[in-house]
Protein backbone atom coordinates (compact mmCIF):
# COMPACT_ATOMS: atom_id res chain seq x y z
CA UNK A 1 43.39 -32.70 -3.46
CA UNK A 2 40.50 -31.09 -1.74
CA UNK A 3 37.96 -28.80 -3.33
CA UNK A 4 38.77 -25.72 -0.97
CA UNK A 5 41.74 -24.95 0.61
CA UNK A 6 41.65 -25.91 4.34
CA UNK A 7 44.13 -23.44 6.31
CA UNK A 8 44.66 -25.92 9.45
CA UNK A 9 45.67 -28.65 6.91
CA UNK A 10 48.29 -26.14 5.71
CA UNK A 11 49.52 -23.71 7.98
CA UNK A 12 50.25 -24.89 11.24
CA UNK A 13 52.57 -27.30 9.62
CA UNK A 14 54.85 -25.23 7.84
CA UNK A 15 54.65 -22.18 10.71
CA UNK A 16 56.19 -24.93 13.20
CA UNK A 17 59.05 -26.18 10.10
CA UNK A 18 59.45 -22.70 9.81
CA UNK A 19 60.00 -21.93 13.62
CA UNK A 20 62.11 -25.26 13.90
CA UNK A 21 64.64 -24.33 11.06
CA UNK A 22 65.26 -20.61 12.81
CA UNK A 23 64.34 -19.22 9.77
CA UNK A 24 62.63 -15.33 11.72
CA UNK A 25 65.55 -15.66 13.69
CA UNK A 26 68.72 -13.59 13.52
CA UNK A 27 71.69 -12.96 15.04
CA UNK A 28 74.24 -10.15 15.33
CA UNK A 29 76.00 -9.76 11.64
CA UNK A 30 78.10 -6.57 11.55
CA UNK A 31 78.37 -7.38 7.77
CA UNK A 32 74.86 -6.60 7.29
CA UNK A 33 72.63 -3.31 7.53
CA UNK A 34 70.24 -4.02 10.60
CA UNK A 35 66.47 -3.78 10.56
CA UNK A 36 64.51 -4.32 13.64
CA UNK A 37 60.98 -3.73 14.32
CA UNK A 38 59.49 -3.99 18.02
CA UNK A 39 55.85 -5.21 18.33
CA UNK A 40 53.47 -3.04 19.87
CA UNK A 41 53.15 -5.46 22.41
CA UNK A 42 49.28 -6.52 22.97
CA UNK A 43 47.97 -7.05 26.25
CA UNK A 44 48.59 -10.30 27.51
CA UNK A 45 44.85 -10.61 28.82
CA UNK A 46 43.06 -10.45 25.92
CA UNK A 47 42.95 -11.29 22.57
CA UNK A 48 44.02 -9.85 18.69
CA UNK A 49 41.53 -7.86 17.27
CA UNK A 50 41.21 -6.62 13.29
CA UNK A 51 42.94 -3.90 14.04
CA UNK A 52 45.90 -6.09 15.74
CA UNK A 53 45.45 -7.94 12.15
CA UNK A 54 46.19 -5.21 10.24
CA UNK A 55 48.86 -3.46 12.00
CA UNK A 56 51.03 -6.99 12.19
CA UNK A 57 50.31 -7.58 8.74
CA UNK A 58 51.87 -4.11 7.81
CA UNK A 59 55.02 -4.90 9.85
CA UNK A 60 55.51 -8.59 8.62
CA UNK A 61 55.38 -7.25 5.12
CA UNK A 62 57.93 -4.74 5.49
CA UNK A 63 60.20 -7.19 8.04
CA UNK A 64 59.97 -10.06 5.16
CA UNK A 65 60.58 -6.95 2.43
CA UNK A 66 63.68 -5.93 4.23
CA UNK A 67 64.74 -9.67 4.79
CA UNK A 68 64.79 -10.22 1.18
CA UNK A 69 66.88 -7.31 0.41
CA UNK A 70 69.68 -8.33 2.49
CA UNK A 71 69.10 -6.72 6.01
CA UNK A 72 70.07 -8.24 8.97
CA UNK A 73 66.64 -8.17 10.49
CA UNK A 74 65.13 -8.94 13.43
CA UNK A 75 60.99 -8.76 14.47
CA UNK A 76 60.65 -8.72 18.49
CA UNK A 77 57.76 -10.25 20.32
CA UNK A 78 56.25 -9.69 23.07
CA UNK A 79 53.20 -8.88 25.97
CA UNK A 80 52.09 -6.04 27.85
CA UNK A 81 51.39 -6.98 31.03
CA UNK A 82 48.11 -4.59 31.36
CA UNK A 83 48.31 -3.89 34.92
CA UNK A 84 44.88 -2.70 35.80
CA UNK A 85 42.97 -4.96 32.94
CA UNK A 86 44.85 -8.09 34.40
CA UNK A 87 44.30 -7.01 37.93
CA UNK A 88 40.37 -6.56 37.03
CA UNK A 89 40.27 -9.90 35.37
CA UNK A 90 41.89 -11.63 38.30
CA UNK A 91 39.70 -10.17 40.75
CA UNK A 92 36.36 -11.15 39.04
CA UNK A 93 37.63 -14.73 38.25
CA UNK A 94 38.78 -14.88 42.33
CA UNK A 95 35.38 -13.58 43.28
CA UNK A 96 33.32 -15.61 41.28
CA UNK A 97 35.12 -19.04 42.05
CA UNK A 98 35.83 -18.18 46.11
CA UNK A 99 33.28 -15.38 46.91
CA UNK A 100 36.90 -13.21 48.12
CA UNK A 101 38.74 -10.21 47.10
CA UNK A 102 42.33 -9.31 46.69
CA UNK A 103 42.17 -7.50 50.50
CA UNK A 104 41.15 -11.48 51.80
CA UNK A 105 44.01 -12.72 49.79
CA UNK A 106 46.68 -10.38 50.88
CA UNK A 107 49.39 -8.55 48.60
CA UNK A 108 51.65 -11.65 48.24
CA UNK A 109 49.38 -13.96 47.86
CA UNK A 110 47.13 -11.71 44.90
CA UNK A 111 50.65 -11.46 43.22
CA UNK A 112 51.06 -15.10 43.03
CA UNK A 113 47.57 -15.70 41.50
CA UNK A 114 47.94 -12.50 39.11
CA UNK A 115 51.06 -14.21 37.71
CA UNK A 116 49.65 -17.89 37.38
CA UNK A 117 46.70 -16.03 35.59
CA UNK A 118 49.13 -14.76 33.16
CA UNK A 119 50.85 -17.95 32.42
CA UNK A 120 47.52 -20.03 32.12
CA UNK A 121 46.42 -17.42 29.49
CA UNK A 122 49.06 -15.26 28.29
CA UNK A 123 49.76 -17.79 25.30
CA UNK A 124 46.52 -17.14 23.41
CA UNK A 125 47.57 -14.18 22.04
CA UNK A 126 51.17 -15.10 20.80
CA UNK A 127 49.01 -18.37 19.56
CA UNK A 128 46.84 -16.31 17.33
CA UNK A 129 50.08 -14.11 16.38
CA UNK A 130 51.60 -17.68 15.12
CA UNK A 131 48.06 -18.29 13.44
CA UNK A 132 48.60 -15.31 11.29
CA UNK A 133 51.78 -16.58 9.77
CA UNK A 134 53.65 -13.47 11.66
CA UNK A 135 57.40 -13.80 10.63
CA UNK A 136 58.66 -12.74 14.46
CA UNK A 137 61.56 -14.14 16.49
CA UNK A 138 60.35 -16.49 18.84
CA UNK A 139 63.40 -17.06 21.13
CA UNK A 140 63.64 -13.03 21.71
CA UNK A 141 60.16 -13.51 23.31
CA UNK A 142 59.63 -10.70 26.19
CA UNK A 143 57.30 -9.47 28.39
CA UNK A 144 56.70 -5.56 29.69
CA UNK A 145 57.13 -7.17 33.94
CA UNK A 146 60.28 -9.40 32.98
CA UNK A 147 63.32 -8.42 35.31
CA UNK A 148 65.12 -6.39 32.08
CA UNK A 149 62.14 -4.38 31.19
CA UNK A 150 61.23 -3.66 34.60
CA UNK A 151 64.85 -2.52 35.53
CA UNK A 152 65.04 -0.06 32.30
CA UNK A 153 61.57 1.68 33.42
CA UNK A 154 62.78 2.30 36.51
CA UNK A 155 66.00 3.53 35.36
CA UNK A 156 64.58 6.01 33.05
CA UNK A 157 62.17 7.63 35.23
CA UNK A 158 64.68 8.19 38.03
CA UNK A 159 66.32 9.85 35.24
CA UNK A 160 63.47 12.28 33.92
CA UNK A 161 62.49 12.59 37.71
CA UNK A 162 66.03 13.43 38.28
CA UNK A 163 65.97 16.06 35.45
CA UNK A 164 62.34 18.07 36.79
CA UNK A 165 60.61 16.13 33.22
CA UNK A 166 58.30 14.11 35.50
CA UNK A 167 56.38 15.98 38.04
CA UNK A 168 52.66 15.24 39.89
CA UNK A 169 50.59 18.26 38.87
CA UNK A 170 46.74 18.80 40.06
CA UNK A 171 44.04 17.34 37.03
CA UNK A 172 40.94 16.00 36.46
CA UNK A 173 41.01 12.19 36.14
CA UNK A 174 39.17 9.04 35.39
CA UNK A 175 39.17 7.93 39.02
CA UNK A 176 38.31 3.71 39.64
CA UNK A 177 37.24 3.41 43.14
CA UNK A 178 37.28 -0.48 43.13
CA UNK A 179 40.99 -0.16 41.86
CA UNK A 180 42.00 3.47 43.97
CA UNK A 181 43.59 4.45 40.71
CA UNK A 182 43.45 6.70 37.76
CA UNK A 183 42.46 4.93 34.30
CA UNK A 184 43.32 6.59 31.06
CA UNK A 185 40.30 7.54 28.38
CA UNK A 186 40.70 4.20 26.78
CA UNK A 187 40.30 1.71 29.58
CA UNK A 188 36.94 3.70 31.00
CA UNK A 189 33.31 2.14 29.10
CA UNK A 190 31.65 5.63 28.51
CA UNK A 191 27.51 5.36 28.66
CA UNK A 192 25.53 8.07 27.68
CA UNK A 193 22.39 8.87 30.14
CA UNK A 194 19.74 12.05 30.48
CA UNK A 195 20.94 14.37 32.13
CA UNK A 196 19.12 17.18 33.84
CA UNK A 197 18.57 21.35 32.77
CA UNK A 198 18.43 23.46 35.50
CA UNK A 199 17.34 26.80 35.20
CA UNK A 200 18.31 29.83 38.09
CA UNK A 201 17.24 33.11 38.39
CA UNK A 202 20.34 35.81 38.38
CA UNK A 203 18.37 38.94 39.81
CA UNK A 204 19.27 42.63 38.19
CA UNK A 205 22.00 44.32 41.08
CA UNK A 206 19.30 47.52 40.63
CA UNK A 207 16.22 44.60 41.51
CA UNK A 208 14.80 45.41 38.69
CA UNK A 209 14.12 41.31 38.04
CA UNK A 210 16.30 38.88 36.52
CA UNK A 211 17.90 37.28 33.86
CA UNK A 212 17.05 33.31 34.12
CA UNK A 213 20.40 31.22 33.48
CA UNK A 214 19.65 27.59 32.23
CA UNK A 215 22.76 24.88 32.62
CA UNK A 216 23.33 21.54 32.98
CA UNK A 217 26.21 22.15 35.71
CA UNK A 218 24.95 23.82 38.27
CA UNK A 219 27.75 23.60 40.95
CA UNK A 220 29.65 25.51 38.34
CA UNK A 221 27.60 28.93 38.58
CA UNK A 222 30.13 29.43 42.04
CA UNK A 223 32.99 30.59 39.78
CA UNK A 224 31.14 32.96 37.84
CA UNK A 225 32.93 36.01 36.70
CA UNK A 226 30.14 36.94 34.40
CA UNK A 227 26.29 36.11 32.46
CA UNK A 228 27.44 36.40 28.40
CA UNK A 229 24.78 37.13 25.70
CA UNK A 230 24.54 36.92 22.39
CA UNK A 231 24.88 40.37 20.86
CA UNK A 232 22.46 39.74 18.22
CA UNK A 233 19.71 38.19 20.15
CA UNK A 234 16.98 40.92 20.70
CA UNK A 235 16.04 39.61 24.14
CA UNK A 236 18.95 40.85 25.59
CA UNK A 237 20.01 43.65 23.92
CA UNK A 238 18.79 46.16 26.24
CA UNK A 239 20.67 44.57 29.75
CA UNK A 240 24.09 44.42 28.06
CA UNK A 241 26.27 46.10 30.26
CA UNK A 242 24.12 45.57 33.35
CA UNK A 243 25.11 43.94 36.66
CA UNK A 244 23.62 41.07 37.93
CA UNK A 245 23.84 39.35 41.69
CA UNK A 246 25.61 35.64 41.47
CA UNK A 247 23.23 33.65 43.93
CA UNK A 248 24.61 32.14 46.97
CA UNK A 249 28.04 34.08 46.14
CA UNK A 250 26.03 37.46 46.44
CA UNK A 251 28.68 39.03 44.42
CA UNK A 252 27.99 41.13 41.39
CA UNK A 253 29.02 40.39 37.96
CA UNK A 254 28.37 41.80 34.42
CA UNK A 255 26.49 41.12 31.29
CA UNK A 256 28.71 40.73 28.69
CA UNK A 257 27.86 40.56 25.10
CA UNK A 258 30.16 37.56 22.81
CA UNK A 259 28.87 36.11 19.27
CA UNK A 260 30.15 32.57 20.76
CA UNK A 261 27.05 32.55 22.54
CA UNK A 262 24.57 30.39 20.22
CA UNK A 263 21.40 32.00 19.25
CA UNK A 264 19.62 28.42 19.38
């Protein structure tokens, strides 16, 4: 017997007698209280991270406790298909090996290569779910584009469409203009960079001078309603109450006085 314990010595062996013998999976037994846990499927592009660890770790203790007591239980598998992170990744592999993009290919054509992209690397991450010992049922494998899915996502927005619970409203939005689509908060890199103060002169409506506005947003200064002050700050303590002249707008507006104003 070795000194250490080697996990590939170990582990892949039993995982695959364990997988042969059926023993994660489960059928329908009326006799039995189910227990089923879905995966949070991962996407199929890229690869378990600790956090992925964890989370599966919590499940397949609680799927095994539950097995043990006598459930009927059942852990699903499965992919996302990670529309705009696979698209991305098939793009830059296309353009690196053939100098094209997916406008050369055509729509069919970008289709076929996004889904051979998926098989060729889709298994990596249900490999390194199987590398973590995860107790799931294999042979209820899915994925978030198969024919089933698909067909229940479409179903169920009709529906909520159907029922004025899904609308298109007017909001600001990570915009990709390589992709022409919106991207949520989590799939945009965010970089921080210097930006610029600019400081503008709002001249006294009585032209007695001017009250100098500093901002870092200066194309907001058109929807003005009004210059606010702290009411503490000596500076201004005198103008409160004064009108000023918004520049370009030429449209008066007041000096307030509000303690959210910082003093700093």
């Amino acid at each position: 017997m070795g000194k250490t314990y080697v996990p590939e010595q170990v582990e892949t062996k039993w995982y695959q007698y364990w997988e042969k013998n059926g023993f994660f999976h489960a059928e329908v037994d009326k006799s039995k209280e189910p227990f089923c846990i879905v995966i949070p499927p991962p996407n199929v592009t890229g690869q378990l991270h600790m956090g992925h660890a964890l989370d599966n770790t919590y499940q397949d203790i609680f799927i095994r406790w539950k097995r043990m007591q006598g459930y009927n239980t059942v852990w699903i598998p499965g992919t996302d298909h990670a529309g705009i992170a696979t698209q991305a990744r098939v793009e830059d592999h296309i353009r690196a090996t053939e100098g094209k993009t997916r406008h050369d290919l055509g729509r069919e054509e970008f289709l076929n290569r996004t889904w051979a992209w998926k098989e060729d690397h889709g298994d990596q991450i249900l490999n390194q779910l199987k590398k973590l010992g995860a107790s799931l049922d294999w042979e209820r494998e899915r994925f978030t584009m198969d024919e089933g899915c698909s067909r229940a996502v479409r179903e169920v927005f009709v529906r909520l469409y159907e029922k004025g619970l899904i609308y298109q409203g007017h909001y600001s939005v990570n915009w990709c203009p390589q992709c022409s689509t919106t991207l949520s908060d989590i799939e945009v890199e965010h970089e921080d960079e210097d930006g610029k103060l600019y400081h503008i002169r709002y001249p006294y409506a009585d032209g007695s001078g001017y009250i100098l506005i500093a901002t870092t947003r200066p194309e907001t200064m058109l929807g003005d309603t009004a210059v606010a002050v702290n009411p503490h700050d000596e500076r201004y303590i005198d103008i409160i109450g004064k009108k000023v002249i918004l520049p370009l707008v030429d449209k008066e507006i007041p000096i307030i006085a509000d303690d959210y104003v910082d003093l700093e």
